[in-house]
N, C-alpha and C. Protein backbone atom coordinates (compact mmCIF):
# COMPACT_ATOMS: atom_id res chain seq x y z
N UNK A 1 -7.65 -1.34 -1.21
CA UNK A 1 -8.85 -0.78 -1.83
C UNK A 1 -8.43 0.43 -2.67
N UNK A 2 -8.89 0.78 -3.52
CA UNK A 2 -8.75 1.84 -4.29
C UNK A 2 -9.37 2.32 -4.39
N UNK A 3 -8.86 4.15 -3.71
CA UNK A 3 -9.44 5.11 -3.55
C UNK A 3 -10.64 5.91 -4.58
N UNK A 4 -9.73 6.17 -5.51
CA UNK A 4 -10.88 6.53 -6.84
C UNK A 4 -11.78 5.76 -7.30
N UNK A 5 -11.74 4.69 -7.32
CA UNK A 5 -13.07 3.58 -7.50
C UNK A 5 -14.14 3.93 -7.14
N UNK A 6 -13.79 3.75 -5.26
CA UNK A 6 -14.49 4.10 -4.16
C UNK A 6 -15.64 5.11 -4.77
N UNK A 7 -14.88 6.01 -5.16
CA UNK A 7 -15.55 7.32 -5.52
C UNK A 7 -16.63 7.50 -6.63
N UNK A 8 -16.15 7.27 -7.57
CA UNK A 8 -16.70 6.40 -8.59
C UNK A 8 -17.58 5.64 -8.35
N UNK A 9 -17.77 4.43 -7.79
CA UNK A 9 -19.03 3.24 -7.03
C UNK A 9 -20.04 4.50 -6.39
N UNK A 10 -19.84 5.35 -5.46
CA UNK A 10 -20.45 6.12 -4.77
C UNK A 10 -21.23 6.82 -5.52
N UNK A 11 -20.99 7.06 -6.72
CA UNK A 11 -21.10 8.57 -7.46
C UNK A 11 -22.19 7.86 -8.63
N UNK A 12 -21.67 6.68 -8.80
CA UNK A 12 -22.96 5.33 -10.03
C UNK A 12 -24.16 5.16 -9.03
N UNK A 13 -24.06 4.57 -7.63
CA UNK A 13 -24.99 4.71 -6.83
C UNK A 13 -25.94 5.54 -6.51
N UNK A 14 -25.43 7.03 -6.17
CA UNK A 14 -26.32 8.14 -5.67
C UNK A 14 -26.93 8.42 -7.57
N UNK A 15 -26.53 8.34 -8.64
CA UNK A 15 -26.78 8.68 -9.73
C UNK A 15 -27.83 7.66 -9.84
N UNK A 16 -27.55 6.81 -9.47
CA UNK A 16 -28.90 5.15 -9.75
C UNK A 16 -29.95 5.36 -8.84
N UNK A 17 -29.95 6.22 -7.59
CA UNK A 17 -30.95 6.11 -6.58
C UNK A 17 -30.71 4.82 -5.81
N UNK A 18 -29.38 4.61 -5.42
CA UNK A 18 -29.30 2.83 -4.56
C UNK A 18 -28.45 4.21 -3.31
N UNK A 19 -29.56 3.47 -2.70
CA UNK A 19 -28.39 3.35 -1.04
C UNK A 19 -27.88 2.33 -0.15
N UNK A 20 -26.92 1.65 -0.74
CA UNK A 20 -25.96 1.05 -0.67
C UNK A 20 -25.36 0.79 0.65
N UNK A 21 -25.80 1.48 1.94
CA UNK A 21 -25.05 1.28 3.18
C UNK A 21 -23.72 1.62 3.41
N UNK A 22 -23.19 2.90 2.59
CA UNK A 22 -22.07 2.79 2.43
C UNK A 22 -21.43 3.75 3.53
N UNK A 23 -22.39 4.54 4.89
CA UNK A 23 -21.44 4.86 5.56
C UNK A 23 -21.66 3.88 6.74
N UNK A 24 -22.46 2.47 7.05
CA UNK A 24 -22.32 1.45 7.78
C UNK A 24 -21.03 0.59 7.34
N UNK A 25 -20.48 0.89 6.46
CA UNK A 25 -20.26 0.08 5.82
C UNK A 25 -20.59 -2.07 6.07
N UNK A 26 -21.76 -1.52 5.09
CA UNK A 26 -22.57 -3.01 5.34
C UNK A 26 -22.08 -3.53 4.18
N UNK A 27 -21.83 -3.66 2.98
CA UNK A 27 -21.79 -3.70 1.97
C UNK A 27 -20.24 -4.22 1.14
N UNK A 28 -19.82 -5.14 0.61
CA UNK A 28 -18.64 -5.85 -0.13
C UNK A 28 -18.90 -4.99 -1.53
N UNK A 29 -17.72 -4.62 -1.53
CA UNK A 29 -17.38 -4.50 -3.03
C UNK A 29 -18.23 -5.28 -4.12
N UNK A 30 -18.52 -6.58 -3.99
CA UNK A 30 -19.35 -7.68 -4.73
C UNK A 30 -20.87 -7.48 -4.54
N UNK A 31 -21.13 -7.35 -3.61
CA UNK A 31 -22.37 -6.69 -3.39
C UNK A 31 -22.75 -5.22 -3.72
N UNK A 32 -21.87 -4.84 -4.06
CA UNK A 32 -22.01 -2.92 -5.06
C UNK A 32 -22.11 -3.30 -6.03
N UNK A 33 -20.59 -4.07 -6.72
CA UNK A 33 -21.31 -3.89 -7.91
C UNK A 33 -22.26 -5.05 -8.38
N UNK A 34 -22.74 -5.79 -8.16
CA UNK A 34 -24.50 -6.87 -8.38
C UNK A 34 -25.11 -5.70 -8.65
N UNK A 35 -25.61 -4.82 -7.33
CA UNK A 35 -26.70 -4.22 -7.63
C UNK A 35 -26.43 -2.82 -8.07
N UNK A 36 -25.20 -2.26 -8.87
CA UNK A 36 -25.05 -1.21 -9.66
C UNK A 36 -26.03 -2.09 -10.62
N UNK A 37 -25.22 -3.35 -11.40
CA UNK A 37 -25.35 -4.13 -12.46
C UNK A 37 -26.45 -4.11 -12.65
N UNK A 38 -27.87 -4.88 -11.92
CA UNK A 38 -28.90 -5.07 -11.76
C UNK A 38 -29.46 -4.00 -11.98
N UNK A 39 -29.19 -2.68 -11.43
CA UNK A 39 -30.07 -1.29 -11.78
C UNK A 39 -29.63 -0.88 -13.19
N UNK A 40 -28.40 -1.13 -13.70
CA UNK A 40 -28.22 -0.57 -14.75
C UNK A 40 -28.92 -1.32 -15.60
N UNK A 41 -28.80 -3.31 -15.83
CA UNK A 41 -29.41 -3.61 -16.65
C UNK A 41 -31.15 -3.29 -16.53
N UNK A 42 -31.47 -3.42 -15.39
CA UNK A 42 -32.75 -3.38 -15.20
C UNK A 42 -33.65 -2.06 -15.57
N UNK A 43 -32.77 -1.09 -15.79
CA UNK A 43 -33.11 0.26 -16.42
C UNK A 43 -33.16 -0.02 -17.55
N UNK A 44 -32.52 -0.91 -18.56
CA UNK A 44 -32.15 -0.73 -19.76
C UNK A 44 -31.09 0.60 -20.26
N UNK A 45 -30.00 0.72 -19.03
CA UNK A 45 -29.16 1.78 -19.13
C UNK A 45 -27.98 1.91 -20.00
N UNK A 46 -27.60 0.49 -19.95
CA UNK A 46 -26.22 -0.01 -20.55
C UNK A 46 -25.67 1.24 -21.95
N UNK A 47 -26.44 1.57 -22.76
CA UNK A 47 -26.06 2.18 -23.76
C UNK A 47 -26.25 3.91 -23.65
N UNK A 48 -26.84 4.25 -22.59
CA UNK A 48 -27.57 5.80 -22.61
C UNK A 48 -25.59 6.03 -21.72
N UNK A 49 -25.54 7.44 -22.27
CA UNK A 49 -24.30 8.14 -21.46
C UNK A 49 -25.00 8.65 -19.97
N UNK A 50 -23.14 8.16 -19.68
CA UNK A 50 -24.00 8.31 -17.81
C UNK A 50 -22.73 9.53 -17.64
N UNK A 51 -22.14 10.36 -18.56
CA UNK A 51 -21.59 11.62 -18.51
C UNK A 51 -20.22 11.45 -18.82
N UNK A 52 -19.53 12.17 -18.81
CA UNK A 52 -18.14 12.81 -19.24
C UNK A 52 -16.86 12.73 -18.57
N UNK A 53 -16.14 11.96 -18.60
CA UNK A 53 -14.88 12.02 -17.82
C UNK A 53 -14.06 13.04 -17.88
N UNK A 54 -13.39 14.22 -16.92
CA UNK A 54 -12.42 14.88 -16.77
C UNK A 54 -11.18 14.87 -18.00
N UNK A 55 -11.11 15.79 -19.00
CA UNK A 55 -10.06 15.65 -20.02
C UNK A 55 -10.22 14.67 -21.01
N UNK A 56 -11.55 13.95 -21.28
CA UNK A 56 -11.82 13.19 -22.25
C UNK A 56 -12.51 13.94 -23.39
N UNK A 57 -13.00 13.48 -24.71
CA UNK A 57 -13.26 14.26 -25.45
C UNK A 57 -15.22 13.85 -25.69
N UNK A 58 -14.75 12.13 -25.25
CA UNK A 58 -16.36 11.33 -25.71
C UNK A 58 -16.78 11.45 -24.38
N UNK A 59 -18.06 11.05 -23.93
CA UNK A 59 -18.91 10.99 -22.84
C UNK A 59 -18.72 9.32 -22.98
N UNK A 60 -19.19 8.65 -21.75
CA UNK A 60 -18.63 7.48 -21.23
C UNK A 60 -20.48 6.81 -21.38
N UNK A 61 -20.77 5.92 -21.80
CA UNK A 61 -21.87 5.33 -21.60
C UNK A 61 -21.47 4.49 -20.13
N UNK A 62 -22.70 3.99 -19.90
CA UNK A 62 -23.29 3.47 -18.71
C UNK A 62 -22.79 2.12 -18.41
N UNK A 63 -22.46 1.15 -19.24
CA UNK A 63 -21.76 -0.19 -19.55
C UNK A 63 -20.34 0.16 -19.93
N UNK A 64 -19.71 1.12 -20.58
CA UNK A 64 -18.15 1.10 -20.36
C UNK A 64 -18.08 2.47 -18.93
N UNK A 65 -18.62 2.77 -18.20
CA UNK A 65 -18.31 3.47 -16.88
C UNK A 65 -17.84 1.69 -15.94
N UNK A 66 -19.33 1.28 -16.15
CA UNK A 66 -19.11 -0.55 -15.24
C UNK A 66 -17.88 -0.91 -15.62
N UNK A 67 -17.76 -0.86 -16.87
CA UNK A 67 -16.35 -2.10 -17.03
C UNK A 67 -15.36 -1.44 -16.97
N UNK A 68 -15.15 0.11 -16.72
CA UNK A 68 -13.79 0.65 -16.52
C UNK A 68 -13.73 0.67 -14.94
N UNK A 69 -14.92 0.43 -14.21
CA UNK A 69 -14.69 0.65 -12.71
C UNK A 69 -14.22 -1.00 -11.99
N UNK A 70 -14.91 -2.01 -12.74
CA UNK A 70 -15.19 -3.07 -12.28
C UNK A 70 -14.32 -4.31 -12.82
N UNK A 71 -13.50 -3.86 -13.72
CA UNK A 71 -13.05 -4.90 -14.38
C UNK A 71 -13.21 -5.90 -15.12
N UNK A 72 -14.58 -5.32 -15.75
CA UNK A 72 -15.56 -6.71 -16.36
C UNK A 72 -16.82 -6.01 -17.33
N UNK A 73 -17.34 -6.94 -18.14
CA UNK A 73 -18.58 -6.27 -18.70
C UNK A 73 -19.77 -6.44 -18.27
N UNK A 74 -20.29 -5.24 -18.17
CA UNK A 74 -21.80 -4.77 -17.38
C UNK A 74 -22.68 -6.19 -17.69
N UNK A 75 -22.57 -6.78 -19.15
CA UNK A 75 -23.27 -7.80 -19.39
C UNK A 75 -22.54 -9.56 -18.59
N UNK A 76 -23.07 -10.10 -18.12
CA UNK A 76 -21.93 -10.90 -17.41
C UNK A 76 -22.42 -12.20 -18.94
N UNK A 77 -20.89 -13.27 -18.72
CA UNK A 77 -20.70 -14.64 -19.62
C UNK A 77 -21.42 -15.00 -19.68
N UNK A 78 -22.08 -15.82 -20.56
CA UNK A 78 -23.00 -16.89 -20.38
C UNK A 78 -22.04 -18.12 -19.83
N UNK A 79 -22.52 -19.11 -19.07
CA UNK A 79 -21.39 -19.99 -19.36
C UNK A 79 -21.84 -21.03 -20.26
């Protein structure tokens, strides 16, 4: 598992208003991020900045925070 992620997932969550079960730990990795996804699209968040990374110069929108944490885009394939 990777530590900073962790942190990160935690930090999109308490920022989204999801409580996540995360000191039961009830909750899969796959099941965080669905319902990051779901709150973000369901906000219509994807494009609003969700803040500033440490030593960066741009602020990070809300859909590249997802896909730098998650490995994927906030918007999923069609198939």
């Amino acid at each position: 598992m990777n530590g900073p992620k962790v942190v990160v997932e935690a930090w999109m969550a308490q920022r989204l208003g999801l409580s996540l079960g995360w000191d039961g730990g009830v909750t899969t990795r796959e099941d965080r991020r669905e319902a990051i996804r779901q709150e973000i699209l369901g906000r219509n968040l994807g494009g609003i900045v969700a803040g500033k990374r440490r030593g960066e110069l741009e602020p990070e929108t809300w859909a590249q925070l997802f896909e730098r944490v998650y490995s994927e885009p906030l918007q999923p394939k069609e198939p």
